[in-house]
PDB file of N, CA and C in Angstrom:
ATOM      1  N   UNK A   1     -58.934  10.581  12.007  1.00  0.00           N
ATOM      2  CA  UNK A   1     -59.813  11.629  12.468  1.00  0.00           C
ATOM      3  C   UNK A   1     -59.349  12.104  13.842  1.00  0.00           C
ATOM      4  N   UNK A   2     -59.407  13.086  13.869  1.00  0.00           N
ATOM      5  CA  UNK A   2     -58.785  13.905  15.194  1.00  0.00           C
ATOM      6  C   UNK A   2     -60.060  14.090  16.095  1.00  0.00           C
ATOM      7  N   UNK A   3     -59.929  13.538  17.220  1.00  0.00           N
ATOM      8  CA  UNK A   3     -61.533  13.446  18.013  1.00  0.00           C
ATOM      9  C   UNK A   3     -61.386  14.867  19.028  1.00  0.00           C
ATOM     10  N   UNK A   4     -62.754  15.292  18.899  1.00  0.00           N
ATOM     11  CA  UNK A   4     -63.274  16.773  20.022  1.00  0.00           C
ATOM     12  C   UNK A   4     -63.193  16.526  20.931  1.00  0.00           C
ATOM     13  N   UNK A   5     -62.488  17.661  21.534  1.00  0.00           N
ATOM     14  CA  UNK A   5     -62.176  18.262  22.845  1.00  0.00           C
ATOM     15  C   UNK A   5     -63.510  19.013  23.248  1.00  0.00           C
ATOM     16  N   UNK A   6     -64.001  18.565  25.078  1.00  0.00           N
ATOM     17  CA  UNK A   6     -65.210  18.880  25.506  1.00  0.00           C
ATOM     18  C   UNK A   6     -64.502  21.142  25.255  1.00  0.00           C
ATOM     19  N   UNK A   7     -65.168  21.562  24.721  1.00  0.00           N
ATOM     20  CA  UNK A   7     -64.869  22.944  25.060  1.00  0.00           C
ATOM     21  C   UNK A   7     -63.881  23.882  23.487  1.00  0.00           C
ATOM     22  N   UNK A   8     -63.796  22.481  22.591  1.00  0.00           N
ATOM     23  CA  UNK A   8     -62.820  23.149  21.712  1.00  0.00           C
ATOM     24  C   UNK A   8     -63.453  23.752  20.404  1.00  0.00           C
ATOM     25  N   UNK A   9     -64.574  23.933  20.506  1.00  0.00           N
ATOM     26  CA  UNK A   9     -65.117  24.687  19.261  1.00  0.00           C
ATOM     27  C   UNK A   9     -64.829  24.100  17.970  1.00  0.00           C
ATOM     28  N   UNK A  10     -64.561  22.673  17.574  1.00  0.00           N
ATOM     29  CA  UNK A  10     -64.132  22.653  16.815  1.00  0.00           C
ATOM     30  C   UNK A  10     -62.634  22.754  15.854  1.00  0.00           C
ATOM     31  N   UNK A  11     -62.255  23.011  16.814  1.00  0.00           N
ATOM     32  CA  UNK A  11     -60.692  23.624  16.460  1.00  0.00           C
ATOM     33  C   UNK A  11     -59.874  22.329  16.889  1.00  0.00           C
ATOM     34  N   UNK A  12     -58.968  21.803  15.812  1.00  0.00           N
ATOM     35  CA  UNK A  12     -57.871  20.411  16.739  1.00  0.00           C
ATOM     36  C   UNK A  12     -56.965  20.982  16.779  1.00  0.00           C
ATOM     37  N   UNK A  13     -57.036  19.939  18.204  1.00  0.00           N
ATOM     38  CA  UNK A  13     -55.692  19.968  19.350  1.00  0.00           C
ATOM     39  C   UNK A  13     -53.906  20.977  18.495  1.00  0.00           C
ATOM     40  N   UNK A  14     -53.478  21.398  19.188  1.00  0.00           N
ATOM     41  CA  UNK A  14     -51.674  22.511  18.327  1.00  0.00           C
ATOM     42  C   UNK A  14     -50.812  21.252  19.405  1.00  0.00           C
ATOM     43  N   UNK A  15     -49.767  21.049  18.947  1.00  0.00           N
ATOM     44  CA  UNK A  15     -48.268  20.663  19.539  1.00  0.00           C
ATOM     45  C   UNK A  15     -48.044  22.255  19.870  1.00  0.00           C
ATOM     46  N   UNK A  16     -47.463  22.518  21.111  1.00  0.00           N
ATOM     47  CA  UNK A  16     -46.432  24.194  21.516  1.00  0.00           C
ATOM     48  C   UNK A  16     -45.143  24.048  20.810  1.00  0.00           C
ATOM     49  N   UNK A  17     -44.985  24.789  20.128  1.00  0.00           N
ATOM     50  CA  UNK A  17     -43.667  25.028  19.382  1.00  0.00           C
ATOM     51  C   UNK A  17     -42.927  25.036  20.876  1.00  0.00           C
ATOM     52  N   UNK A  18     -41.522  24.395  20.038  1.00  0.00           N
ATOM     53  CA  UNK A  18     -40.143  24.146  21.311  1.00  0.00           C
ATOM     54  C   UNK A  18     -39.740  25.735  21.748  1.00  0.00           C
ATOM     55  N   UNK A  19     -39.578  26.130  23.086  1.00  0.00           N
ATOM     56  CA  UNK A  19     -39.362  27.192  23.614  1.00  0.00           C
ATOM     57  C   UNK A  19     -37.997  27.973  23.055  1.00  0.00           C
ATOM     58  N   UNK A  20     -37.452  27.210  23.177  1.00  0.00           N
ATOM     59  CA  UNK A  20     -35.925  27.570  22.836  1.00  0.00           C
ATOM     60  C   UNK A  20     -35.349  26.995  21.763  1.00  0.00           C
ATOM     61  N   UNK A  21     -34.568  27.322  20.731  1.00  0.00           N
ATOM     62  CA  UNK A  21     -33.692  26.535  20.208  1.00  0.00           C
ATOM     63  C   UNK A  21     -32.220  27.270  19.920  1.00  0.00           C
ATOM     64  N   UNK A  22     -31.008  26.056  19.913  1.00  0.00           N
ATOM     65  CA  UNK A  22     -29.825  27.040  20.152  1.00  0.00           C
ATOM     66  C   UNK A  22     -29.462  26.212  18.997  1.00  0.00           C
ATOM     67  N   UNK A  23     -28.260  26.888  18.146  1.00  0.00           N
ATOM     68  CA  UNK A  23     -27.081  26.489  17.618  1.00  0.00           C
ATOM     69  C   UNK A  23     -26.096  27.064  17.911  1.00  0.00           C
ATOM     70  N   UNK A  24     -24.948  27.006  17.073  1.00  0.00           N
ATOM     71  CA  UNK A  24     -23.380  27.083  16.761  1.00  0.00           C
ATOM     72  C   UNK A  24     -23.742  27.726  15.553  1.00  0.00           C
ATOM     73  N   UNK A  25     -23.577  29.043  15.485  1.00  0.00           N
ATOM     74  CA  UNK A  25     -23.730  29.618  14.024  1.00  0.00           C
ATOM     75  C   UNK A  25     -22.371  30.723  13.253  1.00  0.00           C
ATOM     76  N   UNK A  26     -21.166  30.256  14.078  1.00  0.00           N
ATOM     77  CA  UNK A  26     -19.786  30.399  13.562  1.00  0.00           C
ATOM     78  C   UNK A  26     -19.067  29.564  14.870  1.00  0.00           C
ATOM     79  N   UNK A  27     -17.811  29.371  14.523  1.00  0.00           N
ATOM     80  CA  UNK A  27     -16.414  29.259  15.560  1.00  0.00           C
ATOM     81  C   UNK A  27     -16.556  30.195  16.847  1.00  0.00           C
ATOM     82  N   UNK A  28     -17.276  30.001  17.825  1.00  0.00           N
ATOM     83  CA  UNK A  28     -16.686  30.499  19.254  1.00  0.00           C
ATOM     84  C   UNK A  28     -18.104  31.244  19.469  1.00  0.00           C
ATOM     85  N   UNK A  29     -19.321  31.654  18.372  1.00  0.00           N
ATOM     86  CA  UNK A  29     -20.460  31.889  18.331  1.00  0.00           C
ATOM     87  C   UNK A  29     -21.834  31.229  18.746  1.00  0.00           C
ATOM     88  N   UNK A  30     -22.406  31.242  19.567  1.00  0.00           N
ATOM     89  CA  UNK A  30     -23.809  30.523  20.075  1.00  0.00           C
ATOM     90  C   UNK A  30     -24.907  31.126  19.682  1.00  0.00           C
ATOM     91  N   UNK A  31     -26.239  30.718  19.302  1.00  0.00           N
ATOM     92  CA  UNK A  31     -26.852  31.231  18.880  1.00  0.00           C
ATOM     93  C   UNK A  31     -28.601  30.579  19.689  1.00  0.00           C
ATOM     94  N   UNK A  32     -29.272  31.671  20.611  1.00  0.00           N
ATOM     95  CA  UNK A  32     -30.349  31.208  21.023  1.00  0.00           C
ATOM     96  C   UNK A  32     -31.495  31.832  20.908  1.00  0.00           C
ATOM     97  N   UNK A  33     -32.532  31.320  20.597  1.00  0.00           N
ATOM     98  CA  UNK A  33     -33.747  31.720  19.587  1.00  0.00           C
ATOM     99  C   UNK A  33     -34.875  31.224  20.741  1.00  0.00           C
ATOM    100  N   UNK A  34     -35.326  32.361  21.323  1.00  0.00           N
ATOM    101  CA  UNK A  34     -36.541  31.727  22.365  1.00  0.00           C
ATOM    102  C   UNK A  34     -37.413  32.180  21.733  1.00  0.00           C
ATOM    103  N   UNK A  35     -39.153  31.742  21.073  1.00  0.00           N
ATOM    104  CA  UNK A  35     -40.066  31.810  20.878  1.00  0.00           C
ATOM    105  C   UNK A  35     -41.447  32.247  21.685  1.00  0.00           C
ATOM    106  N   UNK A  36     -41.318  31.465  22.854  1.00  0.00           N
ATOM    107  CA  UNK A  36     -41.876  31.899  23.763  1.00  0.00           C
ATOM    108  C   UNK A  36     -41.432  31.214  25.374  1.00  0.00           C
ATOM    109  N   UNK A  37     -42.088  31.528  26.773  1.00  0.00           N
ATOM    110  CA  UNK A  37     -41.811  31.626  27.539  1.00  0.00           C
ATOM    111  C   UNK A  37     -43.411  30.490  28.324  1.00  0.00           C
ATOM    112  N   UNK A  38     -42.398  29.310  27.973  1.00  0.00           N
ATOM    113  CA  UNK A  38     -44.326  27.994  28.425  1.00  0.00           C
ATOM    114  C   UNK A  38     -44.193  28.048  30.115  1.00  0.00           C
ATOM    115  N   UNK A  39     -44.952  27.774  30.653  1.00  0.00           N
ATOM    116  CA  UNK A  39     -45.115  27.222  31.764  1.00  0.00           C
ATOM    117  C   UNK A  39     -45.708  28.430  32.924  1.00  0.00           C
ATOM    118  N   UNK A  40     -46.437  27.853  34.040  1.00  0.00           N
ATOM    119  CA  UNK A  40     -47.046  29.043  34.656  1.00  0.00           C
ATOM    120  C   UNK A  40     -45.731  29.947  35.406  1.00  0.00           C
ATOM    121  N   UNK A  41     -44.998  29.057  36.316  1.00  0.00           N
ATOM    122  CA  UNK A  41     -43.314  29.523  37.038  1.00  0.00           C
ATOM    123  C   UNK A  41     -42.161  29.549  36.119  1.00  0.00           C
ATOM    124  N   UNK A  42     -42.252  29.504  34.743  1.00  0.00           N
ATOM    125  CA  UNK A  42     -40.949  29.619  34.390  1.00  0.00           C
ATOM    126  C   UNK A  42     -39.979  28.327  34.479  1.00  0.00           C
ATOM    127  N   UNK A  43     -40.386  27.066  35.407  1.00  0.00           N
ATOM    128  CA  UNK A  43     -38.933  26.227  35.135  1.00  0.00           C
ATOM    129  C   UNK A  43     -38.719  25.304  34.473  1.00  0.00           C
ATOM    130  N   UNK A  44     -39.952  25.245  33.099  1.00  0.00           N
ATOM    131  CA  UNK A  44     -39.400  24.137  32.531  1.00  0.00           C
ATOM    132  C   UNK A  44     -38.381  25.180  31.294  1.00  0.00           C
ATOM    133  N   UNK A  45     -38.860  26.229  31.033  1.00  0.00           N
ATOM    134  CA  UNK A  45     -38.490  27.411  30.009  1.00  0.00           C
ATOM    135  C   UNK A  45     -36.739  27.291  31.023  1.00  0.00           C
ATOM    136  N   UNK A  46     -36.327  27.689  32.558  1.00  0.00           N
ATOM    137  CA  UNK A  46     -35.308  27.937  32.792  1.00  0.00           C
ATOM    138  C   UNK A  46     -34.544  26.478  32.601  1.00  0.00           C
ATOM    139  N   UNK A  47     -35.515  24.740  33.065  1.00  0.00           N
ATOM    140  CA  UNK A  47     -34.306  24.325  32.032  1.00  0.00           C
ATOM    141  C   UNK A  47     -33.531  23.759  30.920  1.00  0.00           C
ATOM    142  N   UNK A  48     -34.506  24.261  30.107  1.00  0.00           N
ATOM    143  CA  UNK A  48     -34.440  24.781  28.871  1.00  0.00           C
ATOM    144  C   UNK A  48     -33.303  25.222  28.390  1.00  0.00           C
ATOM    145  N   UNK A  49     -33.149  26.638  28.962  1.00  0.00           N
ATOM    146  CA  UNK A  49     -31.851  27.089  29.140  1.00  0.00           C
ATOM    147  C   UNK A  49     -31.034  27.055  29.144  1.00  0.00           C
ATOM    148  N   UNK A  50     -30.882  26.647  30.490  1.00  0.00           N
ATOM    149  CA  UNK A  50     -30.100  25.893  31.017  1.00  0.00           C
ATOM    150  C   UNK A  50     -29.075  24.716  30.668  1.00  0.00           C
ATOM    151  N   UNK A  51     -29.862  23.853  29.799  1.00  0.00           N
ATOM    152  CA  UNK A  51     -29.520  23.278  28.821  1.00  0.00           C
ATOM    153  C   UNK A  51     -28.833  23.662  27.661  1.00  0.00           C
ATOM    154  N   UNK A  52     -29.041  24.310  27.043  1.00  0.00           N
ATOM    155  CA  UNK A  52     -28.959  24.721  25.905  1.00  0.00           C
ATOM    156  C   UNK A  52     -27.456  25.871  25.694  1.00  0.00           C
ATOM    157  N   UNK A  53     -27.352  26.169  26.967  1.00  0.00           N
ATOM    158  CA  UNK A  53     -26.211  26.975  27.566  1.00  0.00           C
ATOM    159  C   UNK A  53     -25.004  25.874  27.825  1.00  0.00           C
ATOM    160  N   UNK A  54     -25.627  25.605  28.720  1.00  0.00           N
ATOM    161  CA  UNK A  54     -24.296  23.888  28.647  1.00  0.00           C
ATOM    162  C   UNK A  54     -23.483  23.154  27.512  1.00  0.00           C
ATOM    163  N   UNK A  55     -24.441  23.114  26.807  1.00  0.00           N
ATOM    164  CA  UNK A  55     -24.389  22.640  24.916  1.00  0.00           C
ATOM    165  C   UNK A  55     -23.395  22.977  24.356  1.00  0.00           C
ATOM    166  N   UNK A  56     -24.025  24.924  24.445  1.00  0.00           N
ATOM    167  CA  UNK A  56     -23.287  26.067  24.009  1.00  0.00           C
ATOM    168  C   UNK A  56     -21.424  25.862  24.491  1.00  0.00           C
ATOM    169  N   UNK A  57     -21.635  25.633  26.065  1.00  0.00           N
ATOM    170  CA  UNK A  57     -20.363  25.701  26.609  1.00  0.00           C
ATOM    171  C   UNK A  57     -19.215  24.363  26.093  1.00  0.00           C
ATOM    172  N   UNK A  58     -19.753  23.314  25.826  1.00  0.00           N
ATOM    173  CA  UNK A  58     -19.472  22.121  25.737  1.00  0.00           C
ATOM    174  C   UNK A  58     -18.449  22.547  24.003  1.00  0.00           C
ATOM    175  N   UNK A  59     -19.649  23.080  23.564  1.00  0.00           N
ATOM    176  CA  UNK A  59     -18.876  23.307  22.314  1.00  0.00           C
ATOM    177  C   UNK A  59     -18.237  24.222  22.220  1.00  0.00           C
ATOM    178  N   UNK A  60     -17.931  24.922  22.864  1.00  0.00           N
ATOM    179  CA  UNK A  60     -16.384  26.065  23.365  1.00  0.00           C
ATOM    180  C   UNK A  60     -16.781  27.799  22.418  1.00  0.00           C
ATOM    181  N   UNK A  61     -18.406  27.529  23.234  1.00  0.00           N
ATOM    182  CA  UNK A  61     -18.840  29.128  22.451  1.00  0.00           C
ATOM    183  C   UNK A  61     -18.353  29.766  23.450  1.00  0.00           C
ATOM    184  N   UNK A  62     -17.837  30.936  23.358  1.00  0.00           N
ATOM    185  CA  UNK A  62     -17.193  32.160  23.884  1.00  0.00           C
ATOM    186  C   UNK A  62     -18.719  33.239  24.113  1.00  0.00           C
ATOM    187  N   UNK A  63     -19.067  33.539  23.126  1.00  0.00           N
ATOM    188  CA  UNK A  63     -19.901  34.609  22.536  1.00  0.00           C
ATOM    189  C   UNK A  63     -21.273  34.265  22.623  1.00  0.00           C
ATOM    190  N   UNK A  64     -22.365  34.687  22.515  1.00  0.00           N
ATOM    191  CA  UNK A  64     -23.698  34.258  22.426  1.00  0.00           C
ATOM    192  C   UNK A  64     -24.770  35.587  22.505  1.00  0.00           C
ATOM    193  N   UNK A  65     -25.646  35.246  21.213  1.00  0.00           N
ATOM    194  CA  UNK A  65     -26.519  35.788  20.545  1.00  0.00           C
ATOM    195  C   UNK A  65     -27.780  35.234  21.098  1.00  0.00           C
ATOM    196  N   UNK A  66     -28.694  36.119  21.353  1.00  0.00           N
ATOM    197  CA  UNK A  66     -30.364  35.895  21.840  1.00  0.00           C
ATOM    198  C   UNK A  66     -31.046  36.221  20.912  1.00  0.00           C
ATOM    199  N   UNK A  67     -31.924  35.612  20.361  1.00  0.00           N
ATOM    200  CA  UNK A  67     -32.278  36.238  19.441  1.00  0.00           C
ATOM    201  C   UNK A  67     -34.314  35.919  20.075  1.00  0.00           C
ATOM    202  N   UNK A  68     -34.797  37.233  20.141  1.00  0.00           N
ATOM    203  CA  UNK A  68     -35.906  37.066  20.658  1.00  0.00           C
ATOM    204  C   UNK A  68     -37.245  37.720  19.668  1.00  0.00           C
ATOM    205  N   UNK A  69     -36.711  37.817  18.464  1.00  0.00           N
ATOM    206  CA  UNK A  69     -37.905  38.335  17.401  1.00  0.00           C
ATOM    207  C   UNK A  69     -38.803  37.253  17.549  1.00  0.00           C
ATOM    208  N   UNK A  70     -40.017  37.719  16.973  1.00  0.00           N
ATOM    209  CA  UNK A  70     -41.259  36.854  17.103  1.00  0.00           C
ATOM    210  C   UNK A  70     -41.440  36.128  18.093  1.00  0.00           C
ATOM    211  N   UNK A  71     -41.196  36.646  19.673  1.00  0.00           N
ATOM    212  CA  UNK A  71     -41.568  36.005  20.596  1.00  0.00           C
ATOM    213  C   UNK A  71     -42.564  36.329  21.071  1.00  0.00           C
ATOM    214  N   UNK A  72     -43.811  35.560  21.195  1.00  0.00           N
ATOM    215  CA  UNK A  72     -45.221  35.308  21.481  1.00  0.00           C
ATOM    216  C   UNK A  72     -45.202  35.489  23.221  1.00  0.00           C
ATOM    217  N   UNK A  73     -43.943  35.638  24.047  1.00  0.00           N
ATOM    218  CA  UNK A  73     -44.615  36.072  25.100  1.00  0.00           C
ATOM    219  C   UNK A  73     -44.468  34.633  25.795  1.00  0.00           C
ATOM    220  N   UNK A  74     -45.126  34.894  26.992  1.00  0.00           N
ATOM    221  CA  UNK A  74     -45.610  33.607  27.848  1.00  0.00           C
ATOM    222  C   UNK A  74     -47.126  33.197  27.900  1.00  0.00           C
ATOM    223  N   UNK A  75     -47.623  32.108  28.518  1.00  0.00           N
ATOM    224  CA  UNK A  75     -48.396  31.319  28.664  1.00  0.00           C
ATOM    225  C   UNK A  75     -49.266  32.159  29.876  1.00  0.00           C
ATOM    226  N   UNK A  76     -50.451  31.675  30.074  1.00  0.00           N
ATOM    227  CA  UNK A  76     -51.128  32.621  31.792  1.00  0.00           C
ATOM    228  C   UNK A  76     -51.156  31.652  32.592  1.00  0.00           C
ATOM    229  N   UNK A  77     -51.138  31.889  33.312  1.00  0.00           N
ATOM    230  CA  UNK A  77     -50.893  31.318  34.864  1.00  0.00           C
ATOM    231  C   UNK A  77     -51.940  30.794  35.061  1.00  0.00           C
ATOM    232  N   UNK A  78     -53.199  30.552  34.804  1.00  0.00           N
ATOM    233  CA  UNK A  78     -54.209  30.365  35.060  1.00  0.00           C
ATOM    234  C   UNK A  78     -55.047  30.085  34.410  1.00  0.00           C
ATOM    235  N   UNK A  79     -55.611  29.004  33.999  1.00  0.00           N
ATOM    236  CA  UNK A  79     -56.261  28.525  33.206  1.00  0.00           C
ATOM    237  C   UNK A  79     -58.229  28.220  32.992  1.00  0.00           C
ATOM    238  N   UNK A  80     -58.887  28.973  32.391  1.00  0.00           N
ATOM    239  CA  UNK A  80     -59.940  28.828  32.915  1.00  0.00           C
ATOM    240  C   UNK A  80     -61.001  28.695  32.030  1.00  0.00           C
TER     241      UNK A  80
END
């Protein structure tokens, strides 16, 4: 049983889908898929990135694809 949250109407608790995800989707091709944009400043999303760019480099992508369909945006700054 999934126990209530003071304020949640009823509704249980979501996991946030992972911000980013990258592959290798040919020879010398990178491929990065951001969903959305978590955090109030941006730096766990930049290193994220950051990461994921490194990866990219490690595996000797040249090229790189963003792919930002169905992105939900960011999170608010402010929670209330």
């Amino acid at each position: 049983m999934i126990p209530k949250v003071k304020g949640s109407k009823n509704i249980p608790p979501t996991l946030p889908p992972q911000s980013s995800v990258h592959s290798v989707i040919s020879p010398g091709v990178g491929l990065v898929r951001i969903t959305w944009f978590p955090g109030s400043m941006g730096l766990e999303f930049a290193q994220s990135l950051d990461a994921a760019i490194a990866d990219l480099k490690a595996r000797d992508c040249e090229r790189l694809l963003v792919d930002l369909r169905r992105n939900i945006g960011g999170g608010l700054a402010s929670r209330g």
